[in-house]
Protein backbone atom coordinates (compact mmCIF):
# COMPACT_ATOMS: atom_id res chain seq x y z
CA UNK A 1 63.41 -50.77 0.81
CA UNK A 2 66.23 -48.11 0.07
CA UNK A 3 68.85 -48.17 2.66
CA UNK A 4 67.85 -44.63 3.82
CA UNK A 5 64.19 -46.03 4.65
CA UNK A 6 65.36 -48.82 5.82
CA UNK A 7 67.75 -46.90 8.90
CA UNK A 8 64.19 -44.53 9.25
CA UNK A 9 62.20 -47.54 9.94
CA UNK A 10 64.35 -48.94 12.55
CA UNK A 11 65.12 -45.90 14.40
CA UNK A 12 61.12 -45.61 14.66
CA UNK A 13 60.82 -49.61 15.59
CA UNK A 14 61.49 -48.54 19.63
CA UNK A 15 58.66 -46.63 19.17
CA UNK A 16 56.46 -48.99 17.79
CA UNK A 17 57.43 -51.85 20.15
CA UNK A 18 56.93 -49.29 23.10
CA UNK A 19 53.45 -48.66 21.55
CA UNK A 20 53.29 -52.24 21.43
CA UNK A 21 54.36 -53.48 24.88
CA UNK A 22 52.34 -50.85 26.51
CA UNK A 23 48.78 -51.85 24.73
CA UNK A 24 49.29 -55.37 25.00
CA UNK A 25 50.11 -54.92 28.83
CA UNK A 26 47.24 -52.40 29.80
CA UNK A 27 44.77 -54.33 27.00
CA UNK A 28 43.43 -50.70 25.33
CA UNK A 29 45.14 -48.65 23.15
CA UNK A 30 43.94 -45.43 25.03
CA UNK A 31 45.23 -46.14 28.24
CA UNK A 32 48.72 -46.89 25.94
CA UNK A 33 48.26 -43.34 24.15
CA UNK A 34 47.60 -41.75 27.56
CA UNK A 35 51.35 -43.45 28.86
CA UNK A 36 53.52 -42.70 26.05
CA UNK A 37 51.59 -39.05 26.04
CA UNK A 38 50.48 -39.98 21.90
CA UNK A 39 47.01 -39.83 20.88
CA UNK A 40 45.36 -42.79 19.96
CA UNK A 41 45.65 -42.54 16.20
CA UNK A 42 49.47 -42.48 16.45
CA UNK A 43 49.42 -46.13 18.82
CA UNK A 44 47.13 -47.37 16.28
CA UNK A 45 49.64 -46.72 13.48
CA UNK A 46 52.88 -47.85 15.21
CA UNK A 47 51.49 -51.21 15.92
CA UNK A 48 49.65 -51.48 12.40
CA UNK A 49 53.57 -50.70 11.01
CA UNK A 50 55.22 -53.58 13.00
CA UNK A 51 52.13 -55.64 12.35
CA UNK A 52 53.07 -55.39 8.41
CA UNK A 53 56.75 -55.47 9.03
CA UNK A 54 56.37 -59.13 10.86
CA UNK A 55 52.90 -59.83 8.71
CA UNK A 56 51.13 -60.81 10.94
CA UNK A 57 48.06 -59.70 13.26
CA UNK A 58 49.41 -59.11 16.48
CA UNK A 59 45.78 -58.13 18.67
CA UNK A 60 42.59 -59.96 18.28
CA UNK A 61 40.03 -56.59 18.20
CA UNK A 62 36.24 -57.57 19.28
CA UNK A 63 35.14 -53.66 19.50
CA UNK A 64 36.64 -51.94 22.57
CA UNK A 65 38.37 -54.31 23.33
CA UNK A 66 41.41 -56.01 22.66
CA UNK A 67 43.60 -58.82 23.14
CA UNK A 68 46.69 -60.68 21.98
CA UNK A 69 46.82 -63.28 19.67
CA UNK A 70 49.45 -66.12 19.81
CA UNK A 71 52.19 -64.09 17.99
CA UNK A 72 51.24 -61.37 20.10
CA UNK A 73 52.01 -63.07 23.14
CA UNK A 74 55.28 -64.38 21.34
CA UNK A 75 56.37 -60.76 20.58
CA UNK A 76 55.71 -59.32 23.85
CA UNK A 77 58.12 -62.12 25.50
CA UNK A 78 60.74 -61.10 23.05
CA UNK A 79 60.07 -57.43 23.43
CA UNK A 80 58.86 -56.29 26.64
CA UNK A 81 62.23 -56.92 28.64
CA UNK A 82 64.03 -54.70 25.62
CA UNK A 83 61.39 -52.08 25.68
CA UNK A 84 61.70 -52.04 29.78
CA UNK A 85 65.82 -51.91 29.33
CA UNK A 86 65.43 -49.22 27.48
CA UNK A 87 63.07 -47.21 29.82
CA UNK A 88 65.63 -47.53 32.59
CA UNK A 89 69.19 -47.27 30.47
CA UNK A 90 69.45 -44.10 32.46
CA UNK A 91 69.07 -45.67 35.52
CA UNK A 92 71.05 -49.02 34.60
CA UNK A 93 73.77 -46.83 33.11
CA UNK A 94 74.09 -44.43 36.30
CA UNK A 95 74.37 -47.93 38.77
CA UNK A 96 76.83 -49.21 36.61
CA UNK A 97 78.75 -46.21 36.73
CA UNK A 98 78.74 -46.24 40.44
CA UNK A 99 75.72 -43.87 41.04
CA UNK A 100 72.56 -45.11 42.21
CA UNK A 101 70.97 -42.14 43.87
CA UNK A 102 67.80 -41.47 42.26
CA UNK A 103 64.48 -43.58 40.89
CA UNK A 104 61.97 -45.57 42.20
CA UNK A 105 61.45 -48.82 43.96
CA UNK A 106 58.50 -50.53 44.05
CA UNK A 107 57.96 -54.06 46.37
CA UNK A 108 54.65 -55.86 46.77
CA UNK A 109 54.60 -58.48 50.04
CA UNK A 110 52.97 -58.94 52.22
CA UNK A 111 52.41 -57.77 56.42
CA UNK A 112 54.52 -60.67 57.87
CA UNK A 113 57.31 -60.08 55.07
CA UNK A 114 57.00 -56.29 55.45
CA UNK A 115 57.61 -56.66 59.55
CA UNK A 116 59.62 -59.15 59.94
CA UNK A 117 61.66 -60.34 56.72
CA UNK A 118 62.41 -56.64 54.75
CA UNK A 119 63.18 -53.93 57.76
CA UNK A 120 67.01 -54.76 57.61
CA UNK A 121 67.42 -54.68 54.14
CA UNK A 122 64.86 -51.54 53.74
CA UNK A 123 67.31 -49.79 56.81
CA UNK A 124 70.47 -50.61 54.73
CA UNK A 125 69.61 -49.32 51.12
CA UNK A 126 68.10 -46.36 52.36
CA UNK A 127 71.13 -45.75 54.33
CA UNK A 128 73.09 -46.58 51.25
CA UNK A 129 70.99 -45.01 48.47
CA UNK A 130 68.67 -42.24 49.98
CA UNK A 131 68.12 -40.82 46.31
CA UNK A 132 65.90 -43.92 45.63
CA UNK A 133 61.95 -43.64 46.63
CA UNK A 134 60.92 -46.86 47.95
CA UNK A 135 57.23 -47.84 47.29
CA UNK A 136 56.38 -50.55 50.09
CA UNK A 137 53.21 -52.39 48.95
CA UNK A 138 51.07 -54.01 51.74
CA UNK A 139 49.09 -56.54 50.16
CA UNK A 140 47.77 -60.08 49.55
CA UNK A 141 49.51 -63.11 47.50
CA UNK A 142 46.58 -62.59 44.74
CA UNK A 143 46.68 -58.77 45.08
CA UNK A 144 50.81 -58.78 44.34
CA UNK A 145 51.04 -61.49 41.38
CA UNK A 146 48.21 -58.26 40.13
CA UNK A 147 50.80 -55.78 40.60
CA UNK A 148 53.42 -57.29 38.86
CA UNK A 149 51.29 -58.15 35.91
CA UNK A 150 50.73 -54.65 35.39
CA UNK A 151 53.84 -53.56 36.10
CA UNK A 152 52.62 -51.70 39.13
CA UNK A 153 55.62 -53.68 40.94
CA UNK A 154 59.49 -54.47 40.26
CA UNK A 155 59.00 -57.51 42.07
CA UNK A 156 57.20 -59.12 45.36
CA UNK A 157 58.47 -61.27 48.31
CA UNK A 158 56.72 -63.28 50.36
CA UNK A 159 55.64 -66.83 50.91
CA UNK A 160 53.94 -68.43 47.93
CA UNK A 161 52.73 -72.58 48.09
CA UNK A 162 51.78 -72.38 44.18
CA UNK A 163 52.30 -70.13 41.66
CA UNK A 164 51.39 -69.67 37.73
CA UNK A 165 53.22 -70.29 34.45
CA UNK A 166 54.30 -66.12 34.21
CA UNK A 167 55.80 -66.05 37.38
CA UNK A 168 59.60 -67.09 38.78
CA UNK A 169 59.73 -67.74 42.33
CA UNK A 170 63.51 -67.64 43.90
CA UNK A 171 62.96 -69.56 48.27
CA UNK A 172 65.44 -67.25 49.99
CA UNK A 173 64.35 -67.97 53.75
CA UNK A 174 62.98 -70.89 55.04
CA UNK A 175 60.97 -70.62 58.64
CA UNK A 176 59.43 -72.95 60.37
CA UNK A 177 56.42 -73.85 62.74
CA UNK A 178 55.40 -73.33 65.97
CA UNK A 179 52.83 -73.76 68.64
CA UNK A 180 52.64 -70.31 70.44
CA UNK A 181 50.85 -70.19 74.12
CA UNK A 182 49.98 -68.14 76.93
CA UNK A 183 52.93 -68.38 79.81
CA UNK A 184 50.80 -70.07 81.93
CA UNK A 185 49.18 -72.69 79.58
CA UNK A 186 48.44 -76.19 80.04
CA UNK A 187 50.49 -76.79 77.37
CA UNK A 188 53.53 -74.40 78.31
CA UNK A 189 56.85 -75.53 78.20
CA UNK A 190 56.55 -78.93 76.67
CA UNK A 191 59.15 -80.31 74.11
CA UNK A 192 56.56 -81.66 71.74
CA UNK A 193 52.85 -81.95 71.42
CA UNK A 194 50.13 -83.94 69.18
CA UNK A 195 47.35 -83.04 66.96
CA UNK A 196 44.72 -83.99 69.81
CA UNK A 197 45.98 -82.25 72.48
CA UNK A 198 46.81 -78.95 70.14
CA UNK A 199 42.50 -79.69 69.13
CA UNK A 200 41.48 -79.62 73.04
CA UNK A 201 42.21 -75.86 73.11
CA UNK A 202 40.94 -72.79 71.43
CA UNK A 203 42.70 -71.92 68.66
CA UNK A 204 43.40 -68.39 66.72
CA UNK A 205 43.94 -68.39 63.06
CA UNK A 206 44.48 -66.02 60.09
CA UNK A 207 41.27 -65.45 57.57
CA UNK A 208 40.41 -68.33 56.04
CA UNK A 209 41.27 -66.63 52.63
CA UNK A 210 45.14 -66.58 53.56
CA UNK A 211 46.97 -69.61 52.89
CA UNK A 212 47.86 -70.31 56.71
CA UNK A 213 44.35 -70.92 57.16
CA UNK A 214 43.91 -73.83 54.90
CA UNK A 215 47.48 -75.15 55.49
CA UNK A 216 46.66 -75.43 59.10
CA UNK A 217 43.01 -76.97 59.15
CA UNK A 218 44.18 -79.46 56.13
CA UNK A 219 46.64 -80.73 58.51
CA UNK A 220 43.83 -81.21 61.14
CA UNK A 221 41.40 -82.95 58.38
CA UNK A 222 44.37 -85.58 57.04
CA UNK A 223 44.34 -87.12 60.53
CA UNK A 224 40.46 -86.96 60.86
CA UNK A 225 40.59 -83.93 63.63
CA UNK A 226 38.09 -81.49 64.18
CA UNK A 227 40.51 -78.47 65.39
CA UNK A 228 38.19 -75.71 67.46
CA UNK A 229 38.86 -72.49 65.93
CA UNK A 230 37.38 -69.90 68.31
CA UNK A 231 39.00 -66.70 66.34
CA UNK A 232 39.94 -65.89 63.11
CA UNK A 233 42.07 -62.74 62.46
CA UNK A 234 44.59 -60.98 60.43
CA UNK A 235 48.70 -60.32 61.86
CA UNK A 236 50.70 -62.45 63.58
CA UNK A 237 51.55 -59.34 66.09
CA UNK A 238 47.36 -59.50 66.51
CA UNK A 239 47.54 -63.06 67.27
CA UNK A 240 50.08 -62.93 69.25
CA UNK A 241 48.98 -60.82 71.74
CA UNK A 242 45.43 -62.15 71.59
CA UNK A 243 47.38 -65.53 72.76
CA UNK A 244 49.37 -63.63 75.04
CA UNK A 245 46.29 -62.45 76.54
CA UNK A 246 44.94 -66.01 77.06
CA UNK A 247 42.36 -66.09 74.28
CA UNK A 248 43.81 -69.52 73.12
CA UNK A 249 46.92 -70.44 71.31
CA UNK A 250 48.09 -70.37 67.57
CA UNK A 251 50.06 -72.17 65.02
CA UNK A 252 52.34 -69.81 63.44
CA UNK A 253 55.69 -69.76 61.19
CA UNK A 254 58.64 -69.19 63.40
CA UNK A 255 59.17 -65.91 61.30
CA UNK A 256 57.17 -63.52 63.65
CA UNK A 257 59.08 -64.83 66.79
CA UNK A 258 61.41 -63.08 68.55
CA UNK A 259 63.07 -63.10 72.24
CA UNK A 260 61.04 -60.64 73.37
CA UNK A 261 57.42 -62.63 73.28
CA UNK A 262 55.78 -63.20 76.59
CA UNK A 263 54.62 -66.44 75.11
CA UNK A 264 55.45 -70.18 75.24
CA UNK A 265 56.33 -71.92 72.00
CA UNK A 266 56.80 -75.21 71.19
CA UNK A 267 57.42 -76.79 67.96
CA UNK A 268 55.19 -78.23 65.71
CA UNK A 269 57.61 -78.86 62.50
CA UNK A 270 56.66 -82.57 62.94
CA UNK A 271 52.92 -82.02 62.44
CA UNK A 272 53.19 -78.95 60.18
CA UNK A 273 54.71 -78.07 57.08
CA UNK A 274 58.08 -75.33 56.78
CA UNK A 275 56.94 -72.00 54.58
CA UNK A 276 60.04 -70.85 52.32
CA UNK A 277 59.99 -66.96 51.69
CA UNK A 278 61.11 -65.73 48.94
CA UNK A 279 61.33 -63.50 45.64
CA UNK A 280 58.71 -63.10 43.12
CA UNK A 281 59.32 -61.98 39.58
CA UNK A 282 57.59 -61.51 36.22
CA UNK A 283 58.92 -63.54 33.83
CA UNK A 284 60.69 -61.64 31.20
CA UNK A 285 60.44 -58.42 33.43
CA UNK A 286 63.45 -56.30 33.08
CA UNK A 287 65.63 -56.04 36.37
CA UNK A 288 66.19 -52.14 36.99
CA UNK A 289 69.07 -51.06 38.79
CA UNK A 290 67.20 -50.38 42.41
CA UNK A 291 65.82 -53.68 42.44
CA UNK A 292 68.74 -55.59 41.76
CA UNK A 293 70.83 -53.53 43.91
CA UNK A 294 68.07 -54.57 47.01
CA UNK A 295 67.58 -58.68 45.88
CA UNK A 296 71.35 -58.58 46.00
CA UNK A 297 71.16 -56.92 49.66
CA UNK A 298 68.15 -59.07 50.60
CA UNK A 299 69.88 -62.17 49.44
CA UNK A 300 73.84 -61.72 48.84
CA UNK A 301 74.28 -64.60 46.42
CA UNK A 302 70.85 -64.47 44.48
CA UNK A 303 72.47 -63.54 41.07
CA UNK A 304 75.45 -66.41 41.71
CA UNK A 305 73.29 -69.50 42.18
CA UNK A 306 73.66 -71.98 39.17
CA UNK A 307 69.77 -71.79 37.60
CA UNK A 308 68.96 -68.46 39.14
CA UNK A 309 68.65 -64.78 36.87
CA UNK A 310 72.46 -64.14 36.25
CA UNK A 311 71.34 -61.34 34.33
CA UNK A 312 68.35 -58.87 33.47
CA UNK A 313 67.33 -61.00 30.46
CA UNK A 314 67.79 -64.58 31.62
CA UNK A 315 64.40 -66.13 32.51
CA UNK A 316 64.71 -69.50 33.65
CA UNK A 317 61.30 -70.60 35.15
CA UNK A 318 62.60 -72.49 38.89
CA UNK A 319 60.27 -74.63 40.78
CA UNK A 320 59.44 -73.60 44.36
CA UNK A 321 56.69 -75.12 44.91
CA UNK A 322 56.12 -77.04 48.65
C-alpha cells in the first residue's frame, strides 16, 4: 500500500471501528446505521474493510441477524474503550482542563441505593457541576447489569451477591443487619434474639424475586425453620412503616435506618449475613469525565486502591462476591 493510502486508511479506521463497536453492541447493523446517522450500506462496508485489513470474519450472519464470532469478541475488548474515549475527548479534555460543566450522567441502582446511599453525593456534584444532566435510573439488579450492557448506563451501584464474567464490582459500603419492630413489641428492646423466637412472629419481606428475600428465608431453611411470612412487599420505607404500624417485624440491612424511626431494632448480624454496596462497571467501558468525577465523590479513594481502575483503560476483574 502507497504511503498516501496507507495515512487514508487509517484516518478512516475510527470510523470503521465506530461502525464496528456500535453493531456488535446493538447486534444489527441498522440500529448501528441509525446511531452513527450512515445508511446501512456504508456500516456494511466499514466493517467488511477492517474485516479484510485483520482477515478475518468478525460477525457470524444467520439472515437478520447477527452476532460476533471469537475475534469479534476479541476486537471489541480492544476497541470499544478507544472508540468510547474518543466519543467523550471533548468531555475528558474539558475536565482535565478544569471545566466540567456540561454532559450527561447516567446511574442505574437501585430504590434503597437511590434513598439512602447516593442523595449526598447527588446534592454535592450538582452543587459543584450544575452543567451536568444526571440520569437517575430506578431499577432492579437484572434490569441494571441490562443497562450497562447496552450502554444505556455509565455505571450502577448497589448491592450485588454474584455477578458475571463482563462485569467489575468495586464494595464501597458495607451495612449490616437488623431486626426492626414495633415500639411496643414483645421483642422490643432486647440485645439479641434467635432464629425461633424471630419465626414466632409475623414477618414482612421484600418480593421474593429480590435477593433479600432468598437471603433471608435461606437463613431460616439452614437451621430447619419454617419463618411465617405474612407480607411480602417492595421498599424498606414501605416496610418500615408497615412494622411501625404493628403488622409484624422485618429483617432489614442497617442501610435504611436512621434516628428518626419510631421502631425498635435489634441486631441480627449473628444470624444474618452483612450486604457490601458498591460500584458496578462494564468491563472495558470507558470512564467519562462525569462519572469519574462522582465515583471519586461517592468514594474519595476509589481510583488509589492497589487492584482498583487507576485509569479509564485498566480493567482488572476484582472479586466481590459474599
Amino acid at each position: 500500500m502507497k504511503p498516501k493510502a496507507a495515512s487514508y486508511y487509517k484516518q478512516n479506521r475510527l470510523k470503521q471501528l465506530r461502525a464496528f463497536c456500535h453493531t456488535a453492541r446493538s447486534g444489527s447493523i441498522s440500529k448501528a446505521a441509525e446511531i452513527l446517522y450512515l445508511s446501512q450500506p456504508s456500516v456494511s462496508l466499514q466493517i467488511q474493510a477492517l474485516e479484510r485489513e485483520l482477515n478475518t470474519i468478525l460477525f457470524e450472519r444467520r439472515g437478520p441477524k447477527i452476532s460476533l464470532t471469537p475475534d469479534g469478541k476479541e476486537l471489541l475488548d480492544i476497541a470499544l474503550p478507544m472508540v468510547e474515549g474518543m466519543d467523550s475527548l471533548r468531555d475528558t479534555f474539558a475536565a482535565r482542563s478544569g471545566d466540567l460543566n456540561s454532559g450527561y450522567l447516567n446511574v442505574a441502582a437501585g430504590e434503597s441505593t437511590i434513598l439512602y446511599l447516593l442523595p449526598e453525593t447527588i446534592k454535592a456534584f450538582t452543587h459543584a457541576y450544575p452543567g451536568v444532566r444526571i440520569r437517575l435510573h430506578n431499577v432492579t439488579g437484572v434490569d441494571g447489569l441490562a443497562m450497562l450492557r447496552a450502554d444505556d448506563a455509565d455505571f450502577a451501584v448497589g448491592s450485588m451477591l454474584e455477578f458475571p464474567d463482563d462485569m467489575n464490582y468495586f464494595p464501597i459500603r458495607r451495612f449490616t443487619p437488623a431486626l426492626i419492630t414495633p415500639l411496643d413489641h414483645p421483642l422490643a428492646g432486647r440485645k439479641r434474639v434467635s432464629l425461633e423466637e424471630i419465626a414466632r412472629y409475623n414477618l414482612i419481606l421484600p418480593p421474593r424475586h429480590l435477593s433479600t428475600w432468598s437471603i433471608v428465608i435461606s437463613v431460616f431453611q439452614r437451621h430447619n425453620i419454617k419463618p411465617n411470612v405474612s407480607l411480602e412487599t417492595g421498599g424498606w420505607e414501605v416496610i418500615k412503616r408497615y412494622v411501625e404500624m404493628g403488622i409484624g417485624i422485618s429483617v432489614v440491612t442497617d442501610i435504611c435506618l436512621d434516628s428518626h424511626d419510631r421502631l425498635g431494632v435489634i441486631p441480627v448480624g449473628e444470624h444474618f449475613p452483612s450486604r457490601n454496596y458498591g460500584i458496578i462497571l462494564r468491563r472495558g467501558k470507558f470512564i467519562s469525565a462525569q462519572a469519574r468525577r462522582f465515583i471519586e465523590m461517592l468514594a474519595p479513594d476509589f481510583f488509589q486502591r492497589p487492584g482498583h481502575l487507576g485509569d479509564a483503560a485498566r480493567t482488572t476483574r476484582l472479586h466481590g462476591r459474599r
